[in-house]
Protein backbone atom coordinates (compact mmCIF):
# COMPACT_ATOMS: atom_id res chain seq x y z
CA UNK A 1 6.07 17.76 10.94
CA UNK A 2 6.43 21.72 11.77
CA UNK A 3 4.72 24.01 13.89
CA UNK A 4 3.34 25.28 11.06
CA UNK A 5 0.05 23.56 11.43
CA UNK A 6 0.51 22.70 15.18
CA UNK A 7 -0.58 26.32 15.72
CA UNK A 8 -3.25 26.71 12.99
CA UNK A 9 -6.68 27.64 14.77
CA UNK A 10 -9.03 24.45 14.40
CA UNK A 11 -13.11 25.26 13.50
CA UNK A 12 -14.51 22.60 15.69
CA UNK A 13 -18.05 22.87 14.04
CA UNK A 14 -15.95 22.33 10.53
CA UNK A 15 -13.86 19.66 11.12
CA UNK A 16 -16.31 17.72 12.53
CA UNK A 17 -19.29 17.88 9.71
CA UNK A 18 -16.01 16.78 7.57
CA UNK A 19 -15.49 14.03 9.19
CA UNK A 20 -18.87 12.91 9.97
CA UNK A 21 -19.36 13.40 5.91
CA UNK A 22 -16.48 11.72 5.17
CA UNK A 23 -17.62 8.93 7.07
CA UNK A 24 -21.11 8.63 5.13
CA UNK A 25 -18.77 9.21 1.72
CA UNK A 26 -17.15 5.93 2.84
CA UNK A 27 -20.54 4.20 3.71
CA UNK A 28 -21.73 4.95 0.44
CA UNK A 29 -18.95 3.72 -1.69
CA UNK A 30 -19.00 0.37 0.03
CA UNK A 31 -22.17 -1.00 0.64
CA UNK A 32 -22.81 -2.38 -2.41
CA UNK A 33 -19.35 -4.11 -3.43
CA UNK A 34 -19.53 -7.28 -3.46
CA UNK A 35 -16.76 -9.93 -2.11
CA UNK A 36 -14.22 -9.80 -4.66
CA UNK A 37 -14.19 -6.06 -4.74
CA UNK A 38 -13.98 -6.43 -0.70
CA UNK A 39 -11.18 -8.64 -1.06
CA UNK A 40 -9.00 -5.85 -3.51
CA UNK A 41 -6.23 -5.29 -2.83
CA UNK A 42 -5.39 -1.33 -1.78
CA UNK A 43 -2.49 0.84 -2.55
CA UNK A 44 -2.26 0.46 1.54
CA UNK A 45 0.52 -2.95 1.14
CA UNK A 46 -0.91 -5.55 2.78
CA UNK A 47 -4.55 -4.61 3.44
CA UNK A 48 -7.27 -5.43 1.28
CA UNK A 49 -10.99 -3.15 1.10
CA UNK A 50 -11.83 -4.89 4.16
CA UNK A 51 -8.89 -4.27 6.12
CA UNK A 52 -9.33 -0.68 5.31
CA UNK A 53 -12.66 -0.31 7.04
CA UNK A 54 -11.80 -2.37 9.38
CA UNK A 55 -8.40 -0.10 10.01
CA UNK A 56 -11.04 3.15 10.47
CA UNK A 57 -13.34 1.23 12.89
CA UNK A 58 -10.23 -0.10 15.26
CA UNK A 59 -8.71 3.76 14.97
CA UNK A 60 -12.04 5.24 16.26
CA UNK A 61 -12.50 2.80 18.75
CA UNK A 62 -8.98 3.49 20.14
CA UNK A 63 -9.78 7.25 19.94
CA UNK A 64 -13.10 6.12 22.15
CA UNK A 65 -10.88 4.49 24.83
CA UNK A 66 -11.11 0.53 23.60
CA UNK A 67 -8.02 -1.25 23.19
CA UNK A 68 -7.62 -4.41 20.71
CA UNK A 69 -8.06 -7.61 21.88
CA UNK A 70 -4.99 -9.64 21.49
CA UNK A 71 -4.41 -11.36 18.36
CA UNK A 72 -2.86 -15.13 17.86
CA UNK A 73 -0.95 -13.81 14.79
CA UNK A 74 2.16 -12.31 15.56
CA UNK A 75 1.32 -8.72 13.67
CA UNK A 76 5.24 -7.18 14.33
CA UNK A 77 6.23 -10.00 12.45
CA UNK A 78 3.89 -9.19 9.04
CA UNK A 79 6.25 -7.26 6.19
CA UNK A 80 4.04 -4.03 6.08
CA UNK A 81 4.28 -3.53 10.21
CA UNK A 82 6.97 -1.08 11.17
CA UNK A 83 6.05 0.48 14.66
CA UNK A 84 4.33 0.49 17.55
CA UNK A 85 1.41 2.15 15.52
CA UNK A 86 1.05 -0.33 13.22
CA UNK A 87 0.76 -2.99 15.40
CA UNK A 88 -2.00 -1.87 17.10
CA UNK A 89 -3.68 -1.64 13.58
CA UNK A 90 -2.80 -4.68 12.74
CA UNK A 91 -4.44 -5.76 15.92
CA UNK A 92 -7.64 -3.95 15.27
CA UNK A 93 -7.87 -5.69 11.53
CA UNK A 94 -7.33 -9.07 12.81
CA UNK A 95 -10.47 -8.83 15.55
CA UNK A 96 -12.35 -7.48 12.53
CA UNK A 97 -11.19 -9.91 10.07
CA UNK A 98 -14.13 -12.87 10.19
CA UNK A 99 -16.58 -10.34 9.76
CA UNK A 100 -18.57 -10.45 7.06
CA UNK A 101 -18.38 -7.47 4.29
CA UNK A 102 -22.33 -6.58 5.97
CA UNK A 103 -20.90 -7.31 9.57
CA UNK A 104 -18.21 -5.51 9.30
CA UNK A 105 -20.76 -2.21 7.41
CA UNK A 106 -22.97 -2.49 10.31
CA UNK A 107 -19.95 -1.98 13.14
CA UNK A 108 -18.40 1.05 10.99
CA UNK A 109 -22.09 2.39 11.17
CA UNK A 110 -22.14 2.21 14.60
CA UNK A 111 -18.58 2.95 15.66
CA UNK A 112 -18.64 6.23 13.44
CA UNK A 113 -22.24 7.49 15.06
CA UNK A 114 -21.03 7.44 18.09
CA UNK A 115 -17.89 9.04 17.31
CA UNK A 116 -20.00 11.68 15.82
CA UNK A 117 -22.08 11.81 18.86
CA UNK A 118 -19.69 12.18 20.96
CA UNK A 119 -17.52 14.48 19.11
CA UNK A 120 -20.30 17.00 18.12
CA UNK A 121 -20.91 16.80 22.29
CA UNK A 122 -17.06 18.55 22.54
CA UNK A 123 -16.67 22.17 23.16
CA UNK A 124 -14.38 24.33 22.31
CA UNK A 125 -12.02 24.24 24.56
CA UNK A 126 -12.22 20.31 24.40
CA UNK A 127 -10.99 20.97 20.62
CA UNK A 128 -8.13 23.50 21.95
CA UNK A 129 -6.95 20.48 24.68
CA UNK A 130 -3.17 19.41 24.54
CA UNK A 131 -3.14 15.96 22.08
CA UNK A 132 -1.26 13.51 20.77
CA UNK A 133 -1.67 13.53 17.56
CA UNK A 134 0.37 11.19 14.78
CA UNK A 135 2.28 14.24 13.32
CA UNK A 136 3.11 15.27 17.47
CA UNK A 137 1.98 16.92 20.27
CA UNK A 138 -0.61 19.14 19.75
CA UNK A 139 -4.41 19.66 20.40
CA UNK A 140 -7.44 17.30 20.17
CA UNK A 141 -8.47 19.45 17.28
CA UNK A 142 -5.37 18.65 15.41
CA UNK A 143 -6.16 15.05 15.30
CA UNK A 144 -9.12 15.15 14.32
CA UNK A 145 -8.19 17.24 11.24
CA UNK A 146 -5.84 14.64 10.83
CA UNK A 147 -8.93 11.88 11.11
CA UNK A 148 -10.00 14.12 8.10
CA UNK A 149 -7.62 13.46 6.29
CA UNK A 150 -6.85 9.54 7.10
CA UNK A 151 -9.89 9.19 6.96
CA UNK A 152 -10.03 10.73 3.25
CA UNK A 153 -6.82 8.92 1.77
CA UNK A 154 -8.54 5.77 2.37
CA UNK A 155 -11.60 6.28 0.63
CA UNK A 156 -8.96 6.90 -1.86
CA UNK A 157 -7.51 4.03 -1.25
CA UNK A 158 -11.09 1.77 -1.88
CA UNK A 159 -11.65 3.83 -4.73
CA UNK A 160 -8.28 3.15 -6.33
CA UNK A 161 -8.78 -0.74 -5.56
CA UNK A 162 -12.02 -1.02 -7.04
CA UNK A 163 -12.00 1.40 -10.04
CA UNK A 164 -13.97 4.11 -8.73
CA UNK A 165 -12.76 7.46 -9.05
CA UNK A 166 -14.18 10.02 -7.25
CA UNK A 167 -14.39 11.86 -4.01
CA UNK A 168 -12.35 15.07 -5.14
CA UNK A 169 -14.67 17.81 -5.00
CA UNK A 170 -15.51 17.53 -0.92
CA UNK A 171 -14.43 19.33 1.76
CA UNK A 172 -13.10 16.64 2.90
CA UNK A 173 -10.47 16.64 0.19
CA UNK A 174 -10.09 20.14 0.59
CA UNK A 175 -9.42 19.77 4.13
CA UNK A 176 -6.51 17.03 2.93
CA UNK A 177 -5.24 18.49 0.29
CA UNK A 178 -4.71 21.85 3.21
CA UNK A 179 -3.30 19.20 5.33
CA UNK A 180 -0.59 18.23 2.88
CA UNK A 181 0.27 22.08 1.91
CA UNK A 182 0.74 23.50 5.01
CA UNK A 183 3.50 20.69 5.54
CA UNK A 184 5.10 21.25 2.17
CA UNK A 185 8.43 23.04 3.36
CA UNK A 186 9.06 20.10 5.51
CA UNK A 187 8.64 18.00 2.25
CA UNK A 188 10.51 20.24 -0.27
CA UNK A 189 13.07 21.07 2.10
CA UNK A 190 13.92 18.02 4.62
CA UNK A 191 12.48 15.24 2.22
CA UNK A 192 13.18 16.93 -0.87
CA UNK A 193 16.39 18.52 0.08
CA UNK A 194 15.86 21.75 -1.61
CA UNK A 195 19.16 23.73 -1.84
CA UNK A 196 19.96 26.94 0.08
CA UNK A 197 18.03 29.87 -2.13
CA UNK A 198 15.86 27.68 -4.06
CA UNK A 199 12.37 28.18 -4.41
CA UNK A 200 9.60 25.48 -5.98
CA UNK A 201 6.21 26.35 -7.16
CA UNK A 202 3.25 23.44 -7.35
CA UNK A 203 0.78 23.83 -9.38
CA UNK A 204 -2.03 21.54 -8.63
CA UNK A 205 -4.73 20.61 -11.27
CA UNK A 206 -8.42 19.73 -11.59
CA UNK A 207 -11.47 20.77 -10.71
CA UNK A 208 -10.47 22.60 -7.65
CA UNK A 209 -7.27 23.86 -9.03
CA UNK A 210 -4.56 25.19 -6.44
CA UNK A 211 -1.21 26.71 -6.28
CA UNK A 212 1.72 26.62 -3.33
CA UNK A 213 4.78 28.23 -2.97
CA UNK A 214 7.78 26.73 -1.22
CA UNK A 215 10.73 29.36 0.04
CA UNK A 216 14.38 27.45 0.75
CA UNK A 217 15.61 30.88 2.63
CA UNK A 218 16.71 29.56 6.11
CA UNK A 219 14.32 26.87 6.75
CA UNK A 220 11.71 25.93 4.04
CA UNK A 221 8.59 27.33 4.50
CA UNK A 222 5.17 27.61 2.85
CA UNK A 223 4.63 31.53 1.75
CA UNK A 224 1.78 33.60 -0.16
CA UNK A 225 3.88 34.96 -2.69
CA UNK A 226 7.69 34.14 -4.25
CA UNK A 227 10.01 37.05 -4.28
CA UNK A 228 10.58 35.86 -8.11
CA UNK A 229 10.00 32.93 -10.51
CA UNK A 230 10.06 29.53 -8.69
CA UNK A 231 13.00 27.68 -9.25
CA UNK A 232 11.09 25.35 -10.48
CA UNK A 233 7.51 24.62 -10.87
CA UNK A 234 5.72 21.69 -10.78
CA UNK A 235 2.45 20.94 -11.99
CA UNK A 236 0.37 17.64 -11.67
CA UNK A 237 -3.03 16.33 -10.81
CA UNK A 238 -3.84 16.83 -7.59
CA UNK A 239 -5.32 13.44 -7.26
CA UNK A 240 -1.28 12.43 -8.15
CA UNK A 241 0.19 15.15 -5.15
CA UNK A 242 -2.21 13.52 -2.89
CA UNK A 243 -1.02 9.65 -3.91
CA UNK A 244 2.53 10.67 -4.13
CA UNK A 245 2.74 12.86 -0.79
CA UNK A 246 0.53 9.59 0.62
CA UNK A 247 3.40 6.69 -0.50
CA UNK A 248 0.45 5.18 -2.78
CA UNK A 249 2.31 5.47 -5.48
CA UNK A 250 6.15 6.15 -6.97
CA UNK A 251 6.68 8.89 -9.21
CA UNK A 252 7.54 7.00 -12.10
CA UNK A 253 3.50 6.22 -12.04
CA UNK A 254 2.80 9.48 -12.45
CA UNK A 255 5.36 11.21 -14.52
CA UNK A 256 3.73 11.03 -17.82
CA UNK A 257 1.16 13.91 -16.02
CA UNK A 258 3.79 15.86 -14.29
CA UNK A 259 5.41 18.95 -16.12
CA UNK A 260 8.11 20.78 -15.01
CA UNK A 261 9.19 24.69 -15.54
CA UNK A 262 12.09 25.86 -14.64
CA UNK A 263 15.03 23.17 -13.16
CA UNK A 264 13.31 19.66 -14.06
CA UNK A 265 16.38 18.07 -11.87
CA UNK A 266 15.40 19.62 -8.88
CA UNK A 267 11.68 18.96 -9.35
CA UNK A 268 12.34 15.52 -10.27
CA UNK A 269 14.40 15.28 -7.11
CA UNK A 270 11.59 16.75 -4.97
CA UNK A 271 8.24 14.64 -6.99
CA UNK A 272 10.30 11.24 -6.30
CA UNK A 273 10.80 12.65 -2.08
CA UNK A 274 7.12 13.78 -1.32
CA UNK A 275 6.07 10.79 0.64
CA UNK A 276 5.65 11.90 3.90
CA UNK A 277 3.09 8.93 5.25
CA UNK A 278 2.55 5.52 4.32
């Protein structure tokens, strides 16, 4: 997305207590739903609670060198598959999918320890390795920052389905929310289209309150501090930036909590352009 965060210095030590607690935020939330909330449908199209856990055990098995077993269902052919990449979730959800809701607990449980084993074993210089990562090449460390925040949009995700809010005070969501700013002046300016000159302003709300600054000199970029007033400003929720930046949701959901200072065509413009994953 820009090199912006493919050079950002990744704690190891950090990252992986995120994730690790991310995991057991997950664990939490689901083991006591019972089938119908496992069968809700997400703001993910197509996958259901179920799927969703079953999407974070398949990633974290591919990350431990497994590969899918092939499925009878043609996957490429399903309405929500459209890549390579989504295949091979689609192919981790099917092996998962006659497990039961306590099956299917007891394999994340053990899938994610020995992730956590395993990653906590890393150095260093394991973390600073050349990657692949889903935003590019970068380093190991990278991804798993990513994982972070994957990882994090899908507890949103179960939350969302089931009527739970929550989850927005952790450092995994800080580490997410990060994830999304440092990539912002690829979003304002490539997705968004920000003019030549412009400059936008979000101002995110809540209890962990947060504000970015996009400059459209050149090429877009994130900065400390605006030369002047934004061109425009736009405040919302963060819980809305996250879902909107995410694809979970359209901006006519959340316009009623979005307010604008400044030139409301430009930040309507940007608001309905910030999905930059799906």
């Amino acid at each position: 997305m820009s090199n912006e965060r493919e050079h950002a210095v990744i704690d190891k030590d950090s990252i992986v207590k995120a994730l690790i607690e991310e995991w057991a935020s997950i664990d939490a939330l689901v083991r006591e739903l019972d089938e119908n909330q496992w069968a809700a449908a997400t703001p993910c199209p197509g996958w259901s609670v179920h799927n969703v856990i079953a999407h974070i055990v398949g990633t974290e098995l591919s990350l431990a060198g497994q590969t899918p077993p092939e499925s009878d269902v043609d996957v490429s052919a399903l309405a929500h598959v459209h890549n390579d990449m989504g295949v091979l979730n689609e192919k981790w959800i099917q092996a998962f999918s006659q497990l039961t809701p306590a099956e299917l607990i007891e394999r994340f449980r053990t899938v994610t320890g020995d992730r956590a084993r395993a990653l906590e074993a890393m150095s260093d210089e394991d973390f600073a390795a050349p990657s692949w990562t889903p935003a590019g090449q970068a380093t190991y460390g990278r991804f798993m920052r990513i994982r972070v925040f994957d990882c994090w949009m899908h507890e949103q995700d179960i939350r969302d389905a089931i009527g739970t809010p929550g989850g927005m005070d952790s450092v995994s969501a800080d580490y997410s929310v990060d994830e999304i700013v440092q990539g912002l002046g690829y979003i304002v300016g490539k997705l968004g289209k920000a003019p030549e000159g412009s400059s936008v302003t979000f101002d995110l709300t809540g209890n962990r309150p947060r504000r970015a600054h996009v400059d459209v000199t050149g090429r877009a970029q994130v900065v400390e501090e605006l030369a002047g007033p934004a061109t425009v400003t736009i405040a919302l929720p963060t819980g809305d930036f996250t879902r909107l930046c995410g694809g979970r949701i359209d901006a006519s959901a959340a316009i009623d909590r979005i307010e604008f200072l400044g030139d409301e065509s430009l930040g309507l413009q940007i608001v309905q352009s910030l999905a930059f994953t799906k």
